[in-house]
N, C-alpha and C. Protein backbone atom coordinates (compact mmCIF):
# COMPACT_ATOMS: atom_id res chain seq x y z
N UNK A 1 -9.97 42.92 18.39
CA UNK A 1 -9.01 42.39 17.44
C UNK A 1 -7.67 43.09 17.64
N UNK A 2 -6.48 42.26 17.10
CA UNK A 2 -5.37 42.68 17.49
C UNK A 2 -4.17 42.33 16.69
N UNK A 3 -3.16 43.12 16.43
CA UNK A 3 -2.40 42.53 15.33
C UNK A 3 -1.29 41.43 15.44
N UNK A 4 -1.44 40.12 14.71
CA UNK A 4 -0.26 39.13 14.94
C UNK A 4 0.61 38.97 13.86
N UNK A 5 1.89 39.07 14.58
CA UNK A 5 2.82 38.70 13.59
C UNK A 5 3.69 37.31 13.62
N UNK A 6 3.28 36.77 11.97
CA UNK A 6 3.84 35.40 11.94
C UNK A 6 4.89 35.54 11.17
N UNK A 7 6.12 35.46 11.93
CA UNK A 7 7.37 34.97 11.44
C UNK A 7 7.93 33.86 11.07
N UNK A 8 7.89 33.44 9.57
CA UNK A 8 8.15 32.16 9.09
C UNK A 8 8.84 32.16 7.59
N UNK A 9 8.64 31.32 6.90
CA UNK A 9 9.04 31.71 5.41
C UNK A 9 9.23 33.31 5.23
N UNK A 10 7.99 33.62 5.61
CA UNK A 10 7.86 35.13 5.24
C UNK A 10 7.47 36.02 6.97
N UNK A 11 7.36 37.42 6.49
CA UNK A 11 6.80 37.47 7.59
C UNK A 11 5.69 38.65 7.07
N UNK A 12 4.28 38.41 8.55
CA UNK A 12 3.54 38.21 7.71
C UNK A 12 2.64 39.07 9.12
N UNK A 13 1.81 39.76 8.52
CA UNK A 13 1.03 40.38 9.76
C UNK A 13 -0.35 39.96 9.40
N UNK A 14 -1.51 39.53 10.55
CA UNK A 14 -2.99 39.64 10.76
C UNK A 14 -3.63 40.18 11.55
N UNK A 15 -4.90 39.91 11.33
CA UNK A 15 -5.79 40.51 12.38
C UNK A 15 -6.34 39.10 13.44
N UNK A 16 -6.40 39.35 14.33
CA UNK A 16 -6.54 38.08 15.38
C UNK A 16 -6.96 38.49 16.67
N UNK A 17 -6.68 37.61 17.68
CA UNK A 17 -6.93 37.72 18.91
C UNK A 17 -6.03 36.91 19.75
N UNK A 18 -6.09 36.95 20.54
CA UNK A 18 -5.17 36.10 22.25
C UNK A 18 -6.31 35.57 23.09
N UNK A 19 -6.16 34.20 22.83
CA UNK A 19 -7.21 34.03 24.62
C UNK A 19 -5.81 32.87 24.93
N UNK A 20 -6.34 33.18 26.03
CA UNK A 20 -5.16 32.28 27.10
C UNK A 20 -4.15 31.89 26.67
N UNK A 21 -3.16 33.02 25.74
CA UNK A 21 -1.98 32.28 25.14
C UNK A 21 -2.15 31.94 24.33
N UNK A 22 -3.43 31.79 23.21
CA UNK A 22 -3.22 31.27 22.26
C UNK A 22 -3.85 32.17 20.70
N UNK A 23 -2.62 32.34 19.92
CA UNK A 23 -3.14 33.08 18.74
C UNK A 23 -4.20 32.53 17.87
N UNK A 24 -5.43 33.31 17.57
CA UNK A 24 -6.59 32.91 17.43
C UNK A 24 -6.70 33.70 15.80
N UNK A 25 -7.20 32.68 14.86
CA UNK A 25 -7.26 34.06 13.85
C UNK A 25 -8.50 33.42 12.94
N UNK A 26 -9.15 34.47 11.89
CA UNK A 26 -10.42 33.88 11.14
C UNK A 26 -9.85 32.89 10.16
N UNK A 27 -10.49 31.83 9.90
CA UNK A 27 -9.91 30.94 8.51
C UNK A 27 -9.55 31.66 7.89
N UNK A 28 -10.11 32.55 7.11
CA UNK A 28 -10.34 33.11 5.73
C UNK A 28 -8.70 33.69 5.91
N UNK A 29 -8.23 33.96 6.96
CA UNK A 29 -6.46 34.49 7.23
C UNK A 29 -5.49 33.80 7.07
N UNK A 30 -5.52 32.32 7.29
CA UNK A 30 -4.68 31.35 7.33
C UNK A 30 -3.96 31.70 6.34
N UNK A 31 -4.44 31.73 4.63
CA UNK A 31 -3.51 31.12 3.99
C UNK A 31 -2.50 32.68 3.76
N UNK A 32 -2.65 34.06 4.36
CA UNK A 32 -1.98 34.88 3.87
C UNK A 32 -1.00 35.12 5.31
N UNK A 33 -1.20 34.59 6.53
CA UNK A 33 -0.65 33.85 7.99
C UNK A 33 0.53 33.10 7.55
N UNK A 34 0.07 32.17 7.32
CA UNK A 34 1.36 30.50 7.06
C UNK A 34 0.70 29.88 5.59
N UNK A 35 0.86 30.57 5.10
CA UNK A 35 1.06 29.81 3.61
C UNK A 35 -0.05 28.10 3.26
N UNK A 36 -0.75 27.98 4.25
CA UNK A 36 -1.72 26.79 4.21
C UNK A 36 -3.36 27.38 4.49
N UNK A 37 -4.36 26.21 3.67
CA UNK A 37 -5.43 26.46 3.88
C UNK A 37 -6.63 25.51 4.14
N UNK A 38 -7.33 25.94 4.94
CA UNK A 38 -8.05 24.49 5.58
C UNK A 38 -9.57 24.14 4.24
N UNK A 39 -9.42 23.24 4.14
CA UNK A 39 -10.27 22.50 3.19
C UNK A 39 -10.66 21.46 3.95
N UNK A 40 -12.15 21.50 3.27
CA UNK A 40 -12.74 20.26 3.59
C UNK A 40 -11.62 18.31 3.81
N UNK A 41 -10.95 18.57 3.19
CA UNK A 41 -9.52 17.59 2.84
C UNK A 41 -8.44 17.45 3.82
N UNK A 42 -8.17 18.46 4.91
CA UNK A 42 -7.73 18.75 5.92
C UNK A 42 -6.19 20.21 5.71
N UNK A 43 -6.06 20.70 5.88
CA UNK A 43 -4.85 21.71 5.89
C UNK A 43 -4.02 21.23 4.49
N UNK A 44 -4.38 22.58 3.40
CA UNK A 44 -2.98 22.05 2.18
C UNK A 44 -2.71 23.58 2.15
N UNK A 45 -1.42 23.04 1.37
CA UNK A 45 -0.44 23.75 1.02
C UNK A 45 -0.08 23.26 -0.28
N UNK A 46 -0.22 23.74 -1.54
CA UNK A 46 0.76 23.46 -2.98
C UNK A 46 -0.40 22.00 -3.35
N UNK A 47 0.69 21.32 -3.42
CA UNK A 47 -0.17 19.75 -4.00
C UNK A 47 -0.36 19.18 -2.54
N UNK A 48 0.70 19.53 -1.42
CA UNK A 48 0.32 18.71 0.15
C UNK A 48 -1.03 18.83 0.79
N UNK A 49 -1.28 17.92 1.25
CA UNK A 49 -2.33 17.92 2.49
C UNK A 49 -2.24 17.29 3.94
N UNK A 50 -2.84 17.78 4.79
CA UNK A 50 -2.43 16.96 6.24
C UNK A 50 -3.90 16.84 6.52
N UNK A 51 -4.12 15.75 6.93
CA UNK A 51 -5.45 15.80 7.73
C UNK A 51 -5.72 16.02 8.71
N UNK A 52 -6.95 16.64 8.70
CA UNK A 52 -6.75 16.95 10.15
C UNK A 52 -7.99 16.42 10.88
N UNK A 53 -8.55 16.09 10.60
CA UNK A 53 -10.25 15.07 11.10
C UNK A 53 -11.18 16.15 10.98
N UNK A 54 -12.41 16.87 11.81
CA UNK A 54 -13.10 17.31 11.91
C UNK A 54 -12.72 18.71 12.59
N UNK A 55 -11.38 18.98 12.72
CA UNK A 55 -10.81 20.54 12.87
C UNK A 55 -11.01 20.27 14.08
N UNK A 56 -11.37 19.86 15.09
CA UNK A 56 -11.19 20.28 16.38
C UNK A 56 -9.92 20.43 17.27
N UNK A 57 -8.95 20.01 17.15
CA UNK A 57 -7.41 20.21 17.53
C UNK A 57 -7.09 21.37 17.32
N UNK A 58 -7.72 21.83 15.90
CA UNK A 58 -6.96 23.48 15.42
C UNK A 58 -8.24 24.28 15.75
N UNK A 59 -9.29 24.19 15.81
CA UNK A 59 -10.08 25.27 16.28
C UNK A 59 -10.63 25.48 17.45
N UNK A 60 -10.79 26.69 17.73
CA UNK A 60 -11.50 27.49 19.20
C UNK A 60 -12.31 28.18 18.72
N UNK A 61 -13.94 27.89 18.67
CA UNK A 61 -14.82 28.05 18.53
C UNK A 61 -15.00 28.58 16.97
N UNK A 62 -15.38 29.42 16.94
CA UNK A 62 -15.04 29.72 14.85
C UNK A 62 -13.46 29.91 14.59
N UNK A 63 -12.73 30.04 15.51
CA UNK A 63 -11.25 30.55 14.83
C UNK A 63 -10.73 29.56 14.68
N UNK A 64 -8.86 29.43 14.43
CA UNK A 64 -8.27 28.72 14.13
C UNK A 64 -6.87 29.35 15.22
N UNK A 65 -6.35 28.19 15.98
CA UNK A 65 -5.36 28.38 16.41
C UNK A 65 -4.12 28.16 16.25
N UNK A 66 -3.23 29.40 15.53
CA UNK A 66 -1.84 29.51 14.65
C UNK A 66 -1.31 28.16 15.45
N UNK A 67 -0.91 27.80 16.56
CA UNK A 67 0.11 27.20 17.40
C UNK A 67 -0.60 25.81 16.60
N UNK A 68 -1.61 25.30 16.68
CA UNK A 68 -2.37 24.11 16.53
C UNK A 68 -1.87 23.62 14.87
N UNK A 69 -2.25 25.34 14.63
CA UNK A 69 -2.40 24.79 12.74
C UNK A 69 -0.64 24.20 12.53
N UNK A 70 0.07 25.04 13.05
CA UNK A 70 1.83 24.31 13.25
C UNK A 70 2.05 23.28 13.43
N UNK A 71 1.17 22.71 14.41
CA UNK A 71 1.51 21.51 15.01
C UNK A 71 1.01 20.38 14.16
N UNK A 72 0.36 20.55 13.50
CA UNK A 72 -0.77 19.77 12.70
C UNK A 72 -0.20 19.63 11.56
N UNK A 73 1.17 20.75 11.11
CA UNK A 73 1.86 20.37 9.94
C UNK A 73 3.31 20.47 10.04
N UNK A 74 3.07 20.10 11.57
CA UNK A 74 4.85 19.55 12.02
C UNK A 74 5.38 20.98 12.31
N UNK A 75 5.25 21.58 12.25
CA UNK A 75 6.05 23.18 12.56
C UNK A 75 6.56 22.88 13.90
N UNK A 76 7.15 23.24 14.08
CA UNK A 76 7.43 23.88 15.94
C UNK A 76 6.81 25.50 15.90
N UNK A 77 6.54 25.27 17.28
CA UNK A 77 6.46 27.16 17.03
C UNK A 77 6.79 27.54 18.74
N UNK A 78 7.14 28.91 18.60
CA UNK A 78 7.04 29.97 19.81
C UNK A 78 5.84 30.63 19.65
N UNK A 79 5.63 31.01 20.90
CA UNK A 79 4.68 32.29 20.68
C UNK A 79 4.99 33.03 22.04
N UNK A 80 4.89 34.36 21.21
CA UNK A 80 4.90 35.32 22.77
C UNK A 80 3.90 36.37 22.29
N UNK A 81 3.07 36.13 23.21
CA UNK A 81 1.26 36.99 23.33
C UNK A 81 1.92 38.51 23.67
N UNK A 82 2.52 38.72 24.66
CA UNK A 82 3.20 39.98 25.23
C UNK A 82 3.18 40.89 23.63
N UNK A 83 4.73 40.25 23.05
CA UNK A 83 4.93 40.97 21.52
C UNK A 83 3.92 40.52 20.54
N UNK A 84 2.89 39.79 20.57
CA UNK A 84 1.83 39.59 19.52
C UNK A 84 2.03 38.53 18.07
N UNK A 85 3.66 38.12 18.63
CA UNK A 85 4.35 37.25 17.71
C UNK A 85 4.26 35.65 17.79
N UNK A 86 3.95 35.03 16.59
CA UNK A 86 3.92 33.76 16.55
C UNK A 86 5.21 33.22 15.63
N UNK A 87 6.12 32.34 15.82
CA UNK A 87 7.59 32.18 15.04
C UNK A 87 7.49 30.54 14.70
N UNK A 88 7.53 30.20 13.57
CA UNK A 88 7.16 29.23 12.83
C UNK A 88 8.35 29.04 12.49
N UNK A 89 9.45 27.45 13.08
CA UNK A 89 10.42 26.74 12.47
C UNK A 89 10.02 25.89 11.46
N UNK A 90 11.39 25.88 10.82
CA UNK A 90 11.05 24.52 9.76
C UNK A 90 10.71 23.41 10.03
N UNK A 91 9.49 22.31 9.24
CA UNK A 91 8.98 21.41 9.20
C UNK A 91 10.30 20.24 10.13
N UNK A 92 9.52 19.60 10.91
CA UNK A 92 10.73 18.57 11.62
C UNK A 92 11.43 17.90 10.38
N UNK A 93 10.48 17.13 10.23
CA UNK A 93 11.26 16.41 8.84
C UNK A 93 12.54 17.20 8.00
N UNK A 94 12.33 18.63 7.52
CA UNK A 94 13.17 19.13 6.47
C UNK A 94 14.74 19.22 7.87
N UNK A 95 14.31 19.95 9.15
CA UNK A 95 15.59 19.81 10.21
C UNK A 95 16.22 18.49 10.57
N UNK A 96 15.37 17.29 10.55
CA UNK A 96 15.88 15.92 10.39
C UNK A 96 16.80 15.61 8.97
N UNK A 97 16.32 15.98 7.94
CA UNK A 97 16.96 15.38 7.00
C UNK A 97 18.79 16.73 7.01
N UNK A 98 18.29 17.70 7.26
CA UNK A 98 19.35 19.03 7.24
C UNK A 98 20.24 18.18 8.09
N UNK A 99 19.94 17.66 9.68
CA UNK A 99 20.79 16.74 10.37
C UNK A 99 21.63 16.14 9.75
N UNK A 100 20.97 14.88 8.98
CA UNK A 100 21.45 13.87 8.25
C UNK A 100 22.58 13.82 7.71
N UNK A 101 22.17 14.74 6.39
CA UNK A 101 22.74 15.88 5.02
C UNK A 101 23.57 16.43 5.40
N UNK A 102 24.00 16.97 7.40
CA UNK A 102 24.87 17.72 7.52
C UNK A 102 24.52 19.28 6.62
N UNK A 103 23.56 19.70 6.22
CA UNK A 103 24.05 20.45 5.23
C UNK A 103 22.58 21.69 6.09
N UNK A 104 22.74 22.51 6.28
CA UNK A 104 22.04 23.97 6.97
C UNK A 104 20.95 24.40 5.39
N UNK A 105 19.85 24.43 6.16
CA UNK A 105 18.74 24.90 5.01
C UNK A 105 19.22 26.09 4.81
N UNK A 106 19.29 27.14 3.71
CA UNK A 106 19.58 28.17 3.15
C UNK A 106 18.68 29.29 3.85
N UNK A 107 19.23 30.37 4.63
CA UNK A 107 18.53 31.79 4.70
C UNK A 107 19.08 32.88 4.73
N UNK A 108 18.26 34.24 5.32
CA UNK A 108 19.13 35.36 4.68
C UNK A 108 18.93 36.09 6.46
N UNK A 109 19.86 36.98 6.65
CA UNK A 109 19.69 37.33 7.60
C UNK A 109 20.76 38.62 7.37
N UNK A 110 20.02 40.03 7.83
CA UNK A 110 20.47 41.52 7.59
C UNK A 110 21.41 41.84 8.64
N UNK A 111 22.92 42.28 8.02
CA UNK A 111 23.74 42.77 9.18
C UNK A 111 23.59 44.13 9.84
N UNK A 112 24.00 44.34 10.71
CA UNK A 112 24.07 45.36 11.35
C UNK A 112 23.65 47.22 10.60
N UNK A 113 24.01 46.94 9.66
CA UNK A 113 23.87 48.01 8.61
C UNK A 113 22.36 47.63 7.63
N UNK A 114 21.92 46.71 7.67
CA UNK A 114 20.56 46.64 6.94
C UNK A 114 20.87 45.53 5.62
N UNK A 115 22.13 45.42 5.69
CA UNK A 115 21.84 44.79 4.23
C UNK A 115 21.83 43.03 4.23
N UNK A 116 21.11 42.44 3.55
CA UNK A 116 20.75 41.46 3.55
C UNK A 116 22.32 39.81 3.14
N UNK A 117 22.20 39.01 3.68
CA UNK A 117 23.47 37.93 3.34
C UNK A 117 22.68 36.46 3.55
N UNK A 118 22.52 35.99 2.68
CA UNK A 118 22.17 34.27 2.14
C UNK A 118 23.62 33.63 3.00
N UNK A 119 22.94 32.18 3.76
CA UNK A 119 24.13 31.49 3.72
C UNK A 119 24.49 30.96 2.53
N UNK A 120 23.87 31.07 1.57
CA UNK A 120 24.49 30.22 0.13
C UNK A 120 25.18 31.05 -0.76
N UNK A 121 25.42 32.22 -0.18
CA UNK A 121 26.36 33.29 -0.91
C UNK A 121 28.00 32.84 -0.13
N UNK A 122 28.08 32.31 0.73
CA UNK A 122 29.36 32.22 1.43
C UNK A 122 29.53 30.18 1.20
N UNK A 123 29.17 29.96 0.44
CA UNK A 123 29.41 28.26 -0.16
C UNK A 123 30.43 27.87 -0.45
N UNK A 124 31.24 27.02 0.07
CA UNK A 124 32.59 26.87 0.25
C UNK A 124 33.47 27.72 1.40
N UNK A 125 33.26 28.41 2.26
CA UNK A 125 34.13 29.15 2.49
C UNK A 125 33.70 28.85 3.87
N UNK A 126 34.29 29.45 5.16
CA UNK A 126 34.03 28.84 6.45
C UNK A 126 33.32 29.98 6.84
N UNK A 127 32.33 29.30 7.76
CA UNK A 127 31.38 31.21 8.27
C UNK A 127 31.75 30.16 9.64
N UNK A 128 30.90 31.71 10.62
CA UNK A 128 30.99 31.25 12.27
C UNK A 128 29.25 32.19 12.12
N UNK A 129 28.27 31.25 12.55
CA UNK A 129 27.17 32.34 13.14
C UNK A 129 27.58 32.40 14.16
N UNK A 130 27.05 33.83 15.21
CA UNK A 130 26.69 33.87 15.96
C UNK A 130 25.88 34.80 16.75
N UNK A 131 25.02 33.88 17.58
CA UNK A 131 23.45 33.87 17.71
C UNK A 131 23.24 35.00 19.33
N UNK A 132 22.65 35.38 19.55
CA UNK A 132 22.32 36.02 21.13
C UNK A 132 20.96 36.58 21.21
N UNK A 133 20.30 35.92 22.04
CA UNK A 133 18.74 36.35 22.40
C UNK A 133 18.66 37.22 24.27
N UNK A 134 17.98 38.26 24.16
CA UNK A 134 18.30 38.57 25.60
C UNK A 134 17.25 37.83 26.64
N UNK A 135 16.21 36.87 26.06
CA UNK A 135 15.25 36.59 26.97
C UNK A 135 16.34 35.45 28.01
């Protein structure tokens, strides 16, 4: 076993595994993982549900595969096995309608010094992100 971290709403550490690239974790983890839980009903969350048929898309043998369970409720995801990290974007739909709306879903992101800034603290006023990944 090995520790994964899911970066999403929240971020969120488990206990899991890697086979061939793919983050593997026990049900019973899901819902403290990504905020959803598999029921007989197929994957819910709140009042939502997605179906999912007889789980075989999202499972590898007893586990459940983070990338699958994403996909199964529209997520996009990254994963890099190397850093042990799985990164969960917003639902297509909510980035389709953000398109639309023109209007950027709300988050917070810590400057250089630690301290935390909402884009909805700077509302009205002009920001510039900008972004740099070294991969």
């Amino acid at each position: 076993m090995t520790t994964i971290t899911v970066l999403g709403d929240e971020v969120a550490t488990t206990t899991g595994e890697w086979a061939d690239g793919r983050p593997l974790i026990d049900p019973e983890r899901l819902a403290a993982a990504v905020g959803w839980t598999l029921k007989p009903e197929g994957l819910c969350r709140d009042d939502q549900c997605v179906l999912v048929g007889d789980g075989s898309a999202i499972k590898v043998g007893d586990k459940l595969d983070l990338a699958a369970v994403a996909n199964a409720v529209d997520q996009p995801t990254v994963v890099d096995p190397d850093a042990g990290i799985v990164v969960l974007g917003q639902p297509n739909g909510s980035r389709r309608a953000a398109l639309q709306d023109r209007q950027a879903p709300d988050f917070t992101l810590s400057d250089l010094d630690g301290t935390s800034h909402r884009l909805s603290d700077y509302a009205g006023k002009k920001r510039l992100l900008v972004a740099f990944s070294s991969w």
